[in-house]
Protein backbone atom coordinates (compact mmCIF):
# COMPACT_ATOMS: atom_id res chain seq x y z
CA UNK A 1 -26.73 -123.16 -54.83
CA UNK A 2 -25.87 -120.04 -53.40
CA UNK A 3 -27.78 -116.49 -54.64
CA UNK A 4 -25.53 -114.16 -56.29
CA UNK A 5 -26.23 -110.52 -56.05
CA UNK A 6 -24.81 -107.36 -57.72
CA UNK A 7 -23.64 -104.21 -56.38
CA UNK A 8 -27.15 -103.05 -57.59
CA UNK A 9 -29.01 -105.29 -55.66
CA UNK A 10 -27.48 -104.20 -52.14
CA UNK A 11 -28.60 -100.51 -52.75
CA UNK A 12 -31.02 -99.32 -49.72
CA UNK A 13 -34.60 -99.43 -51.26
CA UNK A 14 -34.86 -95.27 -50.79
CA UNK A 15 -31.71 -94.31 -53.09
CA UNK A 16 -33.36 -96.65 -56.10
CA UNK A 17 -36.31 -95.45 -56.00
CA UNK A 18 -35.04 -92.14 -55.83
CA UNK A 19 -32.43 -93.28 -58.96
CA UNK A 20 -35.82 -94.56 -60.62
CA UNK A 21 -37.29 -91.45 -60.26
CA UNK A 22 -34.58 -89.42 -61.24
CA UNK A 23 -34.38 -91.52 -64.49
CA UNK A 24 -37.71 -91.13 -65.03
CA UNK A 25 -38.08 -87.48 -64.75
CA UNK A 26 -36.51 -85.43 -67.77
CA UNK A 27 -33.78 -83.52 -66.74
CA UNK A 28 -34.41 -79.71 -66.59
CA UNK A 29 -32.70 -77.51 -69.04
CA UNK A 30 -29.62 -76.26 -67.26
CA UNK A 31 -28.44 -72.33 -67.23
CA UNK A 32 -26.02 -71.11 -69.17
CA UNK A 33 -22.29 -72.16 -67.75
CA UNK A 34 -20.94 -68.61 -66.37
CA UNK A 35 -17.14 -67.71 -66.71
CA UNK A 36 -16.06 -66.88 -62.92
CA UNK A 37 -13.07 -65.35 -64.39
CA UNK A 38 -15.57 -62.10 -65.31
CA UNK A 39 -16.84 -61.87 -62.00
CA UNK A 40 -15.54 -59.19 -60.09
CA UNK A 41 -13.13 -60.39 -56.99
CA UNK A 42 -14.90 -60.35 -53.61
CA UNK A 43 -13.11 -57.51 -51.34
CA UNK A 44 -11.89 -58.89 -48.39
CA UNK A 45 -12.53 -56.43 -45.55
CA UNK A 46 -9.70 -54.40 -43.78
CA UNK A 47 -7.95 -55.63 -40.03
CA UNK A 48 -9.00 -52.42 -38.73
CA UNK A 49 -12.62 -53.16 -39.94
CA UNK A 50 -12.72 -56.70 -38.79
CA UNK A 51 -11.67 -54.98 -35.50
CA UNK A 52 -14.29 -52.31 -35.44
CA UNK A 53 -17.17 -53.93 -37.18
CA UNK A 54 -17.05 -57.47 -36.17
CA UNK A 55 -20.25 -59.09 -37.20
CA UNK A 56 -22.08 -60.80 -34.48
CA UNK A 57 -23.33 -63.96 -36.85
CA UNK A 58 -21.70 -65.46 -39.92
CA UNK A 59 -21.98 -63.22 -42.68
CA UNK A 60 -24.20 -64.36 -45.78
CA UNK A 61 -22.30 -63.89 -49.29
CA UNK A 62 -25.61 -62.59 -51.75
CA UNK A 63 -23.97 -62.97 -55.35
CA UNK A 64 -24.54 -59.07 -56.22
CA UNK A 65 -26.69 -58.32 -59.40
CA UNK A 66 -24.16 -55.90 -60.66
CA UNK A 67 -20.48 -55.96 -60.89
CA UNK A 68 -18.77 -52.47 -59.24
CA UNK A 69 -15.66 -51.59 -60.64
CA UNK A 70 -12.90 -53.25 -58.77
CA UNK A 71 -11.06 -50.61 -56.95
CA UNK A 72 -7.90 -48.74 -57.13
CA UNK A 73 -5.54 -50.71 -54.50
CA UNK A 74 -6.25 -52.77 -51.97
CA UNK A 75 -6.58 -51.16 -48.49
CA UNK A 76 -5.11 -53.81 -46.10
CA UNK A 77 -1.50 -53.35 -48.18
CA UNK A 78 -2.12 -49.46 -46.72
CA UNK A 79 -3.10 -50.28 -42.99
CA UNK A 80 -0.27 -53.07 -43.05
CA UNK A 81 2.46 -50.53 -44.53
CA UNK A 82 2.06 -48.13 -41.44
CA UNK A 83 2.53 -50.49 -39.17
CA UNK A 84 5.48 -50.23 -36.83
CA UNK A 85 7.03 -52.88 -35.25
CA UNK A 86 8.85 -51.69 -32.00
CA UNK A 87 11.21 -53.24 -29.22
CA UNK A 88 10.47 -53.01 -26.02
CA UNK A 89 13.61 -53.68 -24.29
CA UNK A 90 15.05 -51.32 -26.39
CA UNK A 91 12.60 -48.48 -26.11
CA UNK A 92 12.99 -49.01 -22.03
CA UNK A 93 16.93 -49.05 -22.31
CA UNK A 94 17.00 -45.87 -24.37
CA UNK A 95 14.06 -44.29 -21.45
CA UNK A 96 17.11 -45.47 -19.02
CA UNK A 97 19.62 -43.98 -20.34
CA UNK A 98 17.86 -40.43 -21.15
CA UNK A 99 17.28 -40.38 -17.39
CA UNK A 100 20.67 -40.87 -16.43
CA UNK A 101 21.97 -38.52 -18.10
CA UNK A 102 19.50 -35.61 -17.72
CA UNK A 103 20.12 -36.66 -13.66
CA UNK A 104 23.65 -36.03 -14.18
CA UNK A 105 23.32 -32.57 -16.16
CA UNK A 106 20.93 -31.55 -13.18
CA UNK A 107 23.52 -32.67 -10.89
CA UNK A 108 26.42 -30.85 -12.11
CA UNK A 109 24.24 -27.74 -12.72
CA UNK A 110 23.40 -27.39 -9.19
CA UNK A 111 26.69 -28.05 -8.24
CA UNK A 112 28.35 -25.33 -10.49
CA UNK A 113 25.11 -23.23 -8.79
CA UNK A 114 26.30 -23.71 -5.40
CA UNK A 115 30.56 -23.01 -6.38
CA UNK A 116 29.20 -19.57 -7.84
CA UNK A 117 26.72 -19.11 -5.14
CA UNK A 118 29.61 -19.68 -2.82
CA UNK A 119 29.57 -17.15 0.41
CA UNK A 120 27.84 -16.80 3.57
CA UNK A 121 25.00 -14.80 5.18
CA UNK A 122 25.28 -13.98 9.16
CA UNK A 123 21.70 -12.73 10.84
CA UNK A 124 22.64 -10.50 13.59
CA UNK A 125 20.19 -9.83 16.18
CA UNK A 126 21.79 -6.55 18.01
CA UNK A 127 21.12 -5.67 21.76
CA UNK A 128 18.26 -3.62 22.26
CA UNK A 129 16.57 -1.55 25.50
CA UNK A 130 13.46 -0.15 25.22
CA UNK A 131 12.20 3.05 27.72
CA UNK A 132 9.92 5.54 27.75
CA UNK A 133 12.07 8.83 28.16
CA UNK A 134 10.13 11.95 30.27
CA UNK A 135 13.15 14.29 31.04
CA UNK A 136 13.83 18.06 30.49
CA UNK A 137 17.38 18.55 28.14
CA UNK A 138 19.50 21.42 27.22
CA UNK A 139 21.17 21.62 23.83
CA UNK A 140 23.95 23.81 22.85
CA UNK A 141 25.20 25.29 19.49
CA UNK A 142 28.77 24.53 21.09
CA UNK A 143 28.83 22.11 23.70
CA UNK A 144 31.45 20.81 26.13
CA UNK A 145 32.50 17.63 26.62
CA UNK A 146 29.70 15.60 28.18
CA UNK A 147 26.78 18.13 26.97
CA UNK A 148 24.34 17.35 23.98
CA UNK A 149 25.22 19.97 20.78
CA UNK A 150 22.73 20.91 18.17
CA UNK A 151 23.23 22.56 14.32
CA UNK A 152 20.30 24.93 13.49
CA UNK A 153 19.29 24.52 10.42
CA UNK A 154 17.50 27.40 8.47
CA UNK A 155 15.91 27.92 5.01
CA UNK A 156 14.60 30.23 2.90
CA UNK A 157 11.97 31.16 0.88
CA UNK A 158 10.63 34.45 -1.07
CA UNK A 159 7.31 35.45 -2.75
CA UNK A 160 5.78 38.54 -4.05
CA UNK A 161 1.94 38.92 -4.75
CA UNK A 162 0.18 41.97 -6.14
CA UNK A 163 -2.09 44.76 -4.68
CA UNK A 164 -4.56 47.84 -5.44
CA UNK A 165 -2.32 50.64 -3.70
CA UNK A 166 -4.31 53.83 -2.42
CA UNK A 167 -0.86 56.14 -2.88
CA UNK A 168 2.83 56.56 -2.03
CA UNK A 169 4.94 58.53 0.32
CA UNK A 170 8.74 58.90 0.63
CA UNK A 171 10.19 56.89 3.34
CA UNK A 172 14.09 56.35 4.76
CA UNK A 173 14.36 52.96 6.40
CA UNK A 174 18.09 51.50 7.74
CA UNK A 175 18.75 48.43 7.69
CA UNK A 176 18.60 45.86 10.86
CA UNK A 177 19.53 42.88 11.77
CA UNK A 178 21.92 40.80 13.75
CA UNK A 179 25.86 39.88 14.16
CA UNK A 180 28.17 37.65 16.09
CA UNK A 181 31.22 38.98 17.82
CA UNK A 182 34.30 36.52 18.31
CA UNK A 183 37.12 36.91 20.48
CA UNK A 184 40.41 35.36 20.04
CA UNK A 185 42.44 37.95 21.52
CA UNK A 186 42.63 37.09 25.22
CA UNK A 187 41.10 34.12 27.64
CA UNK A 188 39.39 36.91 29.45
CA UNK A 189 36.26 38.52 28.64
CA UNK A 190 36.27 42.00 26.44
CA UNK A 191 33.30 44.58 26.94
CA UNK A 192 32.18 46.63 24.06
CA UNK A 193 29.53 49.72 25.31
CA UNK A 194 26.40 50.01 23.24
CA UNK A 195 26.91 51.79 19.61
CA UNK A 196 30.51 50.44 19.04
CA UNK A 197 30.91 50.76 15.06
CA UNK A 198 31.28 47.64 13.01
CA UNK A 199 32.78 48.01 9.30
CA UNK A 200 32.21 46.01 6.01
CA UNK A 201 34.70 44.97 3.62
CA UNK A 202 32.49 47.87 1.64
CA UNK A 203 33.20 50.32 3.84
CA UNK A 204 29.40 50.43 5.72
CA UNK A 205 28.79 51.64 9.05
CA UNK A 206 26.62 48.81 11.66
CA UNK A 207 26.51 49.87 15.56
CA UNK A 208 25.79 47.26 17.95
CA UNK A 209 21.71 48.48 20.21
CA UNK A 210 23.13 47.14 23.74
CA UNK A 211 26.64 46.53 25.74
CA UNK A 212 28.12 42.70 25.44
CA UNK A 213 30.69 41.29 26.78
CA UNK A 214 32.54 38.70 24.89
CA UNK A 215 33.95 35.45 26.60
CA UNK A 216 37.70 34.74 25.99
CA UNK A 217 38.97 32.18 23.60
CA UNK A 218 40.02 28.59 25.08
CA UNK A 219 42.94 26.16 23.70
CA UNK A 220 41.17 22.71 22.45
CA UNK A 221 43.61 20.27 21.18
CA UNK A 222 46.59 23.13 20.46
CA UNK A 223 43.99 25.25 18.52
CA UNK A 224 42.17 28.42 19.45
CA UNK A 225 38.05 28.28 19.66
CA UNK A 226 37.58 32.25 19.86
CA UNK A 227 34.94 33.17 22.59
CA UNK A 228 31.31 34.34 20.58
CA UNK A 229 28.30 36.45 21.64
CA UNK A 230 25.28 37.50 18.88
CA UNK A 231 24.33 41.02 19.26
CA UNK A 232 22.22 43.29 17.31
CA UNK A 233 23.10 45.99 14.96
CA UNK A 234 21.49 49.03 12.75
CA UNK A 235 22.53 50.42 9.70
CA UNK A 236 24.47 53.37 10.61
CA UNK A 237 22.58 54.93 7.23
CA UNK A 238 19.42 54.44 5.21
CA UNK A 239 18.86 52.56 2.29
CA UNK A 240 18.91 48.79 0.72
CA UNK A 241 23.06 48.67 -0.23
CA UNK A 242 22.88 48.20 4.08
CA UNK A 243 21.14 44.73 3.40
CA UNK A 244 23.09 41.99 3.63
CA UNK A 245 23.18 38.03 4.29
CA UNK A 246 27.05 37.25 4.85
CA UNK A 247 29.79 39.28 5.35
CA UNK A 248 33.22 39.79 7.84
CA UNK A 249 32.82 43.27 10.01
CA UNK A 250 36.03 44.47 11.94
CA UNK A 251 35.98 47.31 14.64
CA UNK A 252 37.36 50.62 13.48
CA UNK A 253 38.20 51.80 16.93
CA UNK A 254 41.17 48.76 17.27
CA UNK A 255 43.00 49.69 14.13
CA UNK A 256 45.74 50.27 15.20
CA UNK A 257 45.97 47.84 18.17
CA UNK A 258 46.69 43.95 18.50
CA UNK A 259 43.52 43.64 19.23
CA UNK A 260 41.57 44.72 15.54
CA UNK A 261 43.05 41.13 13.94
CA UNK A 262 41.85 39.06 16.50
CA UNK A 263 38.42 40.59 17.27
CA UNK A 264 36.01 40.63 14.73
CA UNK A 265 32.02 39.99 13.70
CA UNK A 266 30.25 38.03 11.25
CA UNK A 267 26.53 38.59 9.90
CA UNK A 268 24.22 36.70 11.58
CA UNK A 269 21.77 33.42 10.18
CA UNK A 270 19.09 35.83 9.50
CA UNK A 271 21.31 38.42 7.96
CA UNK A 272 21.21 42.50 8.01
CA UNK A 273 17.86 43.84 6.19
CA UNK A 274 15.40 46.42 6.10
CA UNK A 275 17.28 49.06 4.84
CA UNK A 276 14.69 51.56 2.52
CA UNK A 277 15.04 55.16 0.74
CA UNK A 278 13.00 56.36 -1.76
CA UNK A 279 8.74 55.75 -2.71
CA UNK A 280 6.45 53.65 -0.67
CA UNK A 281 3.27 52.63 -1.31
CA UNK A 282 0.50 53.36 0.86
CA UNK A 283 -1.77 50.08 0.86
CA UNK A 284 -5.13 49.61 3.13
CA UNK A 285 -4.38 47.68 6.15
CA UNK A 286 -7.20 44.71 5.70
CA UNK A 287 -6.21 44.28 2.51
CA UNK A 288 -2.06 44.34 3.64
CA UNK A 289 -2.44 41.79 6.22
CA UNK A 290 -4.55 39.22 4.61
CA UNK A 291 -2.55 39.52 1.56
CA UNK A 292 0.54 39.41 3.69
CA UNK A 293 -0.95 35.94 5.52
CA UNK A 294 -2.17 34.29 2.59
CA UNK A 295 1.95 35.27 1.55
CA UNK A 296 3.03 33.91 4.27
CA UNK A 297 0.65 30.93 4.39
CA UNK A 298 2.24 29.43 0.98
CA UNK A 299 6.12 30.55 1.84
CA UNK A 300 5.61 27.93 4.88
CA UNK A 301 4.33 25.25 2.63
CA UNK A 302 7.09 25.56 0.48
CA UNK A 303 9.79 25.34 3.33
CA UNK A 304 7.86 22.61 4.83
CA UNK A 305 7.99 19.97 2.12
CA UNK A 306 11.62 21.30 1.52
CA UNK A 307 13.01 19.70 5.25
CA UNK A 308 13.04 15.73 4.31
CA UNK A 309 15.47 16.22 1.03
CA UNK A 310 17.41 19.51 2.04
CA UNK A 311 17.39 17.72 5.94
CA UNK A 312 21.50 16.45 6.13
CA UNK A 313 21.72 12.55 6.41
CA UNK A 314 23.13 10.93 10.06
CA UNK A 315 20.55 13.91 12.19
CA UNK A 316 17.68 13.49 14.13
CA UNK A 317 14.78 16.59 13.63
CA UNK A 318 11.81 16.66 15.30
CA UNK A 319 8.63 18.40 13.38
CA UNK A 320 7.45 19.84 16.52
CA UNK A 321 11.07 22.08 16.90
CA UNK A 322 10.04 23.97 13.53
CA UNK A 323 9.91 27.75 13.93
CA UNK A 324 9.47 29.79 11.36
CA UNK A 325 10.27 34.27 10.88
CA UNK A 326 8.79 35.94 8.65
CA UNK A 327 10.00 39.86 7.28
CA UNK A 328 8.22 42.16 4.90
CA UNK A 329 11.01 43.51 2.38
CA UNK A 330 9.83 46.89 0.47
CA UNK A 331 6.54 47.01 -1.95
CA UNK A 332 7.74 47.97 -5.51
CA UNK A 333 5.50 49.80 -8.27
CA UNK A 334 3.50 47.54 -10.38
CA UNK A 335 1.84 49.61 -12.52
CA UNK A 336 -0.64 52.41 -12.18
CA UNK A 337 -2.26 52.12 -9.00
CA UNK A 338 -0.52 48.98 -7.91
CA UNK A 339 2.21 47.66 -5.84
CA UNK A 340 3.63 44.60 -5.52
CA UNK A 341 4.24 42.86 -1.89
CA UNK A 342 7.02 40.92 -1.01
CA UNK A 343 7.83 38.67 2.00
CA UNK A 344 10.33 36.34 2.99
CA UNK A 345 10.46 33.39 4.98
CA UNK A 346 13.08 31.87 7.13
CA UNK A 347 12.62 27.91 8.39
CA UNK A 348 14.74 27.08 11.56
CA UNK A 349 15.15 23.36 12.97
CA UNK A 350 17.60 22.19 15.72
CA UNK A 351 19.25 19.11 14.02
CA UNK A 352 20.77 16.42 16.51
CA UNK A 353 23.81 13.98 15.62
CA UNK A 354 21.95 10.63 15.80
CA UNK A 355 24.92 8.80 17.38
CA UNK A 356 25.59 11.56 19.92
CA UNK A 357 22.10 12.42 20.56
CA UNK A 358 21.20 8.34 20.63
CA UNK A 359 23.72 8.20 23.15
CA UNK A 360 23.00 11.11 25.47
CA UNK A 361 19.62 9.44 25.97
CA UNK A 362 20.91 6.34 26.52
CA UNK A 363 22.93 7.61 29.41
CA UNK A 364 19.89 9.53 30.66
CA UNK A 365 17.34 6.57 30.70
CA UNK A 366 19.60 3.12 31.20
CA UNK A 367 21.68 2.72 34.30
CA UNK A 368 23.38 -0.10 33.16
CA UNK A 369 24.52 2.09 29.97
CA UNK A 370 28.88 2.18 29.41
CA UNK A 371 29.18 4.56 26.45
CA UNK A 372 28.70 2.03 23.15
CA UNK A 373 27.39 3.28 20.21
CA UNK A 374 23.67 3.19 19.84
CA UNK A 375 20.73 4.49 17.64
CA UNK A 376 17.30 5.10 18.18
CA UNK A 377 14.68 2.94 16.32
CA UNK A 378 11.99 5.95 15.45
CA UNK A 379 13.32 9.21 17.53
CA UNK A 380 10.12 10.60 15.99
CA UNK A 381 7.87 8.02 18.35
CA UNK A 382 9.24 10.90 21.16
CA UNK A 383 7.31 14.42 21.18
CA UNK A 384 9.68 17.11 21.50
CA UNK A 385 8.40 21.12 23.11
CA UNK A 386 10.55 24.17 23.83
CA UNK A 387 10.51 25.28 27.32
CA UNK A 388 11.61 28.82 28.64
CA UNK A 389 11.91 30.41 25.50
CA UNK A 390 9.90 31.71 22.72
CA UNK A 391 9.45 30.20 19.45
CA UNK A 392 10.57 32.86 17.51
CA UNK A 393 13.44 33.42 19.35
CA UNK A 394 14.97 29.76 18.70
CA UNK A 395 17.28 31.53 16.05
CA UNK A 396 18.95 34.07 18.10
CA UNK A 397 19.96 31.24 20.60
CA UNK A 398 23.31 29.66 21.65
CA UNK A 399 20.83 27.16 24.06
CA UNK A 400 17.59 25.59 23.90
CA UNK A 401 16.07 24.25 26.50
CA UNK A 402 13.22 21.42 25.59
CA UNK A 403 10.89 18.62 26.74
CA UNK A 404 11.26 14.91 25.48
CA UNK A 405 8.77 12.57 26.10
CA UNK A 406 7.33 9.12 25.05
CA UNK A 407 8.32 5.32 23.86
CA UNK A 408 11.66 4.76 22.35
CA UNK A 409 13.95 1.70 21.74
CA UNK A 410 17.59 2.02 22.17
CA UNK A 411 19.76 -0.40 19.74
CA UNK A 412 23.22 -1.16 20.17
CA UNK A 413 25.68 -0.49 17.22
CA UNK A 414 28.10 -2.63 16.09
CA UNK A 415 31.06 -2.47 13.66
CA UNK A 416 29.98 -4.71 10.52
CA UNK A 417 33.59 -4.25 8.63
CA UNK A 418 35.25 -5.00 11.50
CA UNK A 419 33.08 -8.08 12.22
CA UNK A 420 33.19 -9.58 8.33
CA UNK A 421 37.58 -9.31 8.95
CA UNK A 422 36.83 -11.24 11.78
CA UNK A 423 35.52 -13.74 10.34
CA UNK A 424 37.17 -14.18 7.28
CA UNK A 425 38.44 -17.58 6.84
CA UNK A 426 37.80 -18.77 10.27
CA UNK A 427 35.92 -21.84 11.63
CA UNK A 428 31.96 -21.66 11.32
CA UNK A 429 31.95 -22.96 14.89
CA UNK A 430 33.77 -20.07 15.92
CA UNK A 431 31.11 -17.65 15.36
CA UNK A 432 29.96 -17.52 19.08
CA UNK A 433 33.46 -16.85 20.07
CA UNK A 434 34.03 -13.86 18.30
CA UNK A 435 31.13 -12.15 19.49
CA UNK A 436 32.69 -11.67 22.93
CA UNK A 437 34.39 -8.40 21.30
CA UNK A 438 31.29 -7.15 19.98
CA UNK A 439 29.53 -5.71 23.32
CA UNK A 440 26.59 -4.64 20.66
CA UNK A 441 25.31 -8.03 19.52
CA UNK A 442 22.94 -10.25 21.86
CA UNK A 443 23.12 -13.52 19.46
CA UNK A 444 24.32 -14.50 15.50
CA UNK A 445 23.65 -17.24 13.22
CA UNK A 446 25.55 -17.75 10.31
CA UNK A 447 24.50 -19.72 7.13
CA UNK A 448 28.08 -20.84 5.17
CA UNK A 449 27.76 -22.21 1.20
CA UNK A 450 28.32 -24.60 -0.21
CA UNK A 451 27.05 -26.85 2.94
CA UNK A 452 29.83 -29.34 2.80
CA UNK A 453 32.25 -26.42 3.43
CA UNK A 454 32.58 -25.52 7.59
CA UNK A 455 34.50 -22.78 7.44
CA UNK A 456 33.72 -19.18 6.09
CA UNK A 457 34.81 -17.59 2.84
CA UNK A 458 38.46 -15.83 2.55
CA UNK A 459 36.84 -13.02 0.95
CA UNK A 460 34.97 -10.52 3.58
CA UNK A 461 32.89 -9.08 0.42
CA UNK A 462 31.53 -12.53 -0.01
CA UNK A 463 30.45 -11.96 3.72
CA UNK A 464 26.61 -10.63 3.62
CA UNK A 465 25.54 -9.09 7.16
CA UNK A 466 21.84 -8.78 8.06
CA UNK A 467 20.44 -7.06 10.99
CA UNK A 468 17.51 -8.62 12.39
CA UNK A 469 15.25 -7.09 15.46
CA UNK A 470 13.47 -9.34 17.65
């Protein structure tokens, strides 16, 4: 008969006798059953933690002894609440699109830039020569046609200084100075012996020192130019209402005649002066003359700095044509024992017309010169010296005669009105063209805006000239 066996029997010898065991052994009192629901929950940690503190092993949950208070919010909710979720193809359509249209703001910007910038700018580069000039000229106050003219230019200056005078005397001093004599009466010369009376409009008396003889008028153009000659005159009298700076003087001896209208004097640059009647003080000599210098010394300064602003725009001057004449006028009283000096000054500079002066060395130093107008880069490159005359004597002169020498460069003029007409409206390849009429300038290039537009503007004060020297 077949064995039966239970579902006890087939147990593996190890579990019953561990069941044996186990019934055998009392079972051990067991702790008190603890409510989860008081325990604290266990925070979770953040994303942002997991991300920064990720633990390297498995972390170990230790039940804690004491139960924190559970806190305020949770902070994942935070973390996950500032979270922004963005599109890309959106975000790079919107980029895109901002480009565009900044590229198109740019766009018409610099082309509304280049409407108001509208014009054009022409670079001339004018013909040029350049010499070194070692001549001898002559200069005249009035020149012919052909000769080189001058303007003298003089100014004036005054000072006074005090002195310890040793006494006074009475003096009686006339007046002296200088005139010139025009004739518009005849084309033939008029004589006039020494001491022929000259009147002012006040009724004074002048007498020319020496004969002169007075050229005749000539017929320029349907006008008269009356024939001149400077002579020098003295106060027929004594005292200071003889001095004078300007003034018309007829002759008394024509009155009378055709002649008194038409021949006549004026007062001279440096004027009638000198005349003295009454106390002068008597002043030691050393101490006259180096007051008198030191006087003299700052009056010169003075008329010095005043050349470059007072100096007439469109001349040439040279430094080295400067004279200067000096005259002592009568000491006054200044007090007991005293006097006071005074001196005046008188500057005198040949000024040259640039363009004619330009020219006339042009025509002296390039043979292949035909009469254009030209300038002279720095005239003051060239050292200028009287010759045949005296310095002082510059004043009283209807010629100088002087030496030019050194490096100059001659540059050819051009009209720059004329040329901008010329070009208005026309072609930008015409620019070569049109420079055939200008003699003056060796080569052009032209610069026309906006670029796209070949042809130069209708208005000739959007036309900017530059002149450029190689």
């Amino acid at each position: 008969m077949a064995q039966k066996w239970n579902l006890q029997d087939i147990v593996p010898p190890d579990r019953a006798r561990r069941s044996a065991t186990r019934r055998a052994t009392p079972a051990p009192q067991q702790a008190p059953v603890r409510d989860l629901r008081e325990a604290p929950p266990v925070r979770r940690p953040s994303m942002r933690e997991e991300m920064v503190h990720a633990p390297s092993v498995p972390p170990v949950y230790e039940e804690p002894t004491t139960f924190p208070a559970p806190p305020a919010y949770d902070q994942t909710d935070e973390v996950v609440s500032r979270l922004e979720i963005t599109d890309g193809r959106l975000a790079r359509m919107r980029r895109y699109i901002f480009v565009g249209v900044a590229a198109v703001v740019v766009a018409f910007i610099g082309f509304g830039a280049t409407i108001l910038l509208s014009g054009a700018e022409v670079s001339v580069t004018p013909k040029t020569h350049s010499t070194t000039v070692q001549a001898t000229f002559e200069a005249k106050l009035q020149p012919a046609t052909g000769e080189l003219g001058y303007e003298l230019l003089t100014l004036e200056e005054k000072g006074e200084r005090q002195v310890a005078a040793n006494g006074q005397e009475t003096v009686s001093e006339k007046a002296v100075g200088s005139i010139v004599i025009s004739n518009a009466f005849s084309t033939t010369p008029q004589r006039l012996i020494k001491n022929t009376r000259f009147e002012s409009t006040g009724g004074l008396i002048y007498r020319i020192t020496d004969s002169v003889v007075i050229p005749g008028y000539k017929t320029v153009n349907g006008a008269v130019e009356a024939g001149t000659v400077s002579a020098e005159v003295v106060a027929d009298g004594a005292g200071e209402p003889y001095n004078t700076t300007s003034g018309r003087l007829t002759i008394p001896g024509l009155k009378g005649s055709d002649q008194y209208e038409k021949m006549y004097a004026d007062v001279g640059e440096k004027g009638i002066a000198g005349g003295f009647e009454g106390t002068k003080f008597i002043i030691d000599e050393t101490e006259l003359s180096t007051t008198r210098q030191k006087l003299q010394t700052e009056l010169r300064d003075k008329l010095l700095a005043r050349i470059e602003t007072e100096r007439p725009n469109g001349f040439v001057a040279f430094k080295d044509a400067i004279t200067f004449t000096y005259e002592s006028l009568p000491a006054e009283n200044a007090g007991d024992k005293a006097a006071k000096l005074k001196e005046r000054a008188l500057l005198h500079i040949p000024l040259f017309n640039e363009s004619a002066f330009a020219s006339f060395i042009a025509k002296s130093t390039v043979p292949a010169y035909k009469g254009e107008l030209v300038r002279l880069e720095n005239p003051s490159s060239m050292t200028f010296k009287y010759q045949g005359s005296a310095l002082e004597d510059v004043s009283t002169k209807e010629m100088i005669s002087f030496v030019l020498s050194g490096p100059t460069r001659i540059i050819w003029r051009f009209d720059e009105m004329a040329l901008k007409k010329d070009l208005v409206g026309t072609d930008e390849s015409s620019l070569m063209t049109l420079l055939a009429k200008y003699p003056g300038i060796d080569k052009a290039k032209a610069v026309v805006r906006p670029i796209w537009k070949g042809s130069f503007p209708s208005n000739p004060d959007e036309i900017k000239i530059t002149e450029t020297l190689e």
